[in-house]
C-alpha atoms as a PDB file:
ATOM      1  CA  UNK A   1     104.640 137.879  96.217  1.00  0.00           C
ATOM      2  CA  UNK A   2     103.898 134.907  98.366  1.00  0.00           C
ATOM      3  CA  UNK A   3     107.008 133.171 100.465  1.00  0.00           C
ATOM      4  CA  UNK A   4     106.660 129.656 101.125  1.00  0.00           C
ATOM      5  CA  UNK A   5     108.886 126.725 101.898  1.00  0.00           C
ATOM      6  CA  UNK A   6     109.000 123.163 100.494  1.00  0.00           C
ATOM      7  CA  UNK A   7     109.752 120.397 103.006  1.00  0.00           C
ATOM      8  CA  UNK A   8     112.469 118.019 101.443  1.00  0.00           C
ATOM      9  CA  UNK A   9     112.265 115.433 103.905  1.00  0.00           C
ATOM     10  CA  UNK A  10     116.093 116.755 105.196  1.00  0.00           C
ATOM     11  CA  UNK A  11     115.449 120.211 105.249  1.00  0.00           C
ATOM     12  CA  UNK A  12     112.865 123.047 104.366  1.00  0.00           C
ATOM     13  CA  UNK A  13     113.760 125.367 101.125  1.00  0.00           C
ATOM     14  CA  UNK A  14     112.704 128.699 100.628  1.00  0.00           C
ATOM     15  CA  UNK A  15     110.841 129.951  98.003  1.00  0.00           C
ATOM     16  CA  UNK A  16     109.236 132.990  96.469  1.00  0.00           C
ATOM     17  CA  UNK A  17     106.456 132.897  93.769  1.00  0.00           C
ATOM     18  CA  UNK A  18     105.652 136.352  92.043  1.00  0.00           C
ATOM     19  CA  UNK A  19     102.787 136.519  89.787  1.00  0.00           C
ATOM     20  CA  UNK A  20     103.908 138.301  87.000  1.00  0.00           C
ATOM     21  CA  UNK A  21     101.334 139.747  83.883  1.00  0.00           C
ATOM     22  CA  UNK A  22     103.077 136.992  82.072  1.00  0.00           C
ATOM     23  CA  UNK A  23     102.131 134.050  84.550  1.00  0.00           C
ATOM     24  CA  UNK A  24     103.755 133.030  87.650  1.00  0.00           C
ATOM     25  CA  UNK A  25     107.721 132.752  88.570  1.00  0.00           C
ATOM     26  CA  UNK A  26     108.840 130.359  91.676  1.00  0.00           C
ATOM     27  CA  UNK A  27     112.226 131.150  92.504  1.00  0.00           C
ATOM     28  CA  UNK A  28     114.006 129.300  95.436  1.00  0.00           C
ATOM     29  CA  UNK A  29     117.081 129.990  97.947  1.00  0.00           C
ATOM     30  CA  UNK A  30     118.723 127.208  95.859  1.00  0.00           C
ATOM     31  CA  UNK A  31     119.137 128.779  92.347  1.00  0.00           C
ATOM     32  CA  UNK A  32     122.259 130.641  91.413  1.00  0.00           C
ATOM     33  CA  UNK A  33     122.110 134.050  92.160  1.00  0.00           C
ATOM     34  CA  UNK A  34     119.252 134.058  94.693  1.00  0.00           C
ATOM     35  CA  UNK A  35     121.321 136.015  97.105  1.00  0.00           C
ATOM     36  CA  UNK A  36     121.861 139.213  95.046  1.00  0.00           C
ATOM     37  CA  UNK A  37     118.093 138.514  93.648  1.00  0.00           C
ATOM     38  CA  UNK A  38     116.908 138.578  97.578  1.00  0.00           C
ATOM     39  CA  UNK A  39     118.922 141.957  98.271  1.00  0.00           C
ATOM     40  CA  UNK A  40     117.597 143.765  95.324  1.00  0.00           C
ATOM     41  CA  UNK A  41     114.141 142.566  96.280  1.00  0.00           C
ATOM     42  CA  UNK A  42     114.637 144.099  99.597  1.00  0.00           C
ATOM     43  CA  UNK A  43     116.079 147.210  98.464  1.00  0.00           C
ATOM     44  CA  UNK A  44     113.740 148.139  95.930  1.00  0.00           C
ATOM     45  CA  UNK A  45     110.404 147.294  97.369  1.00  0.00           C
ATOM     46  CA  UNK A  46     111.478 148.295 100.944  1.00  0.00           C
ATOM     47  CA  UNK A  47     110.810 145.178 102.510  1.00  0.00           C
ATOM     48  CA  UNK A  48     111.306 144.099 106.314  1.00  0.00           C
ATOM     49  CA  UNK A  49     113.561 141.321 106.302  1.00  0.00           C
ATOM     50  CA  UNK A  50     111.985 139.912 109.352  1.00  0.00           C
ATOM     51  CA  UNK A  51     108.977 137.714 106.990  1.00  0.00           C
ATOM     52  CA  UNK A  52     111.988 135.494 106.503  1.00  0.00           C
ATOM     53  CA  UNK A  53     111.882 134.192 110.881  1.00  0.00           C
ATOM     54  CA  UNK A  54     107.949 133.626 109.835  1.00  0.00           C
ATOM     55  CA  UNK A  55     108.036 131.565 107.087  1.00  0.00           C
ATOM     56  CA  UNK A  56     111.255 129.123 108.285  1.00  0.00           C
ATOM     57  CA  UNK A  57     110.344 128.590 111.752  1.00  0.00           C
ATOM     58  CA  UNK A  58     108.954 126.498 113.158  1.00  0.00           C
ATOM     59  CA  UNK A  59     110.904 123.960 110.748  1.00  0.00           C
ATOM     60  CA  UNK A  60     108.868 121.741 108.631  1.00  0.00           C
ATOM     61  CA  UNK A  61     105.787 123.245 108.918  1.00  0.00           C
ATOM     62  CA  UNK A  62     103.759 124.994 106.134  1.00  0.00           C
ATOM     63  CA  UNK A  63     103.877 128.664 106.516  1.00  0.00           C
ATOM     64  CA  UNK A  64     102.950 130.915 103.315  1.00  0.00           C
ATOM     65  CA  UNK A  65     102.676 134.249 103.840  1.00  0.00           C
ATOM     66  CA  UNK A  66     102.278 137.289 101.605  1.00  0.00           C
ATOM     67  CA  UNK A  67     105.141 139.791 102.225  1.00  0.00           C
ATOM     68  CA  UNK A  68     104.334 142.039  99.054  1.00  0.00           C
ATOM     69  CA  UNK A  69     101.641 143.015  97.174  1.00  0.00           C
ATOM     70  CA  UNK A  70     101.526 145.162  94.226  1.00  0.00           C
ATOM     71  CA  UNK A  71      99.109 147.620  93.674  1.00  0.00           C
ATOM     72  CA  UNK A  72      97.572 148.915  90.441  1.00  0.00           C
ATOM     73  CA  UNK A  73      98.784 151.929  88.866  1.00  0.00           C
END
């Protein structure tokens, strides 16, 4: 799962994109339910909510960064 953000001109938006076997997913801070989709994330894959700090700032600037990746079973 790579978090990026999209600079709208105004402001930055966060977003997520999980490659899934099906393809990829982008999901973004703005979509309904994000929230409770961000806690279970953390919750069930035990992730330090501190990748958040390295991806927003500084503002504007392009900063993807991998903050899970799945291994095979």
């Amino acid at each position: 799962m790579t978090a990026y953000k999209r600079d709208l001109m105004t402001v930055d938006l966060l977003c997520l994109l999980l490659e899934l076997d099906e393809g990829v997913l982008e999901v973004h801070e703005d979509m309904r339910g994000y929230p409770a989709f961000e806690q279970a994330m953390f919750e069930a894959l035990g992730l330090d909510p501190e990748w958040k700090l390295g991806v927003l700032f500084p503002a504007f600037e392009a900063r993807p960064t991998l903050i899970y990746q799945r291994t095979s079973i």
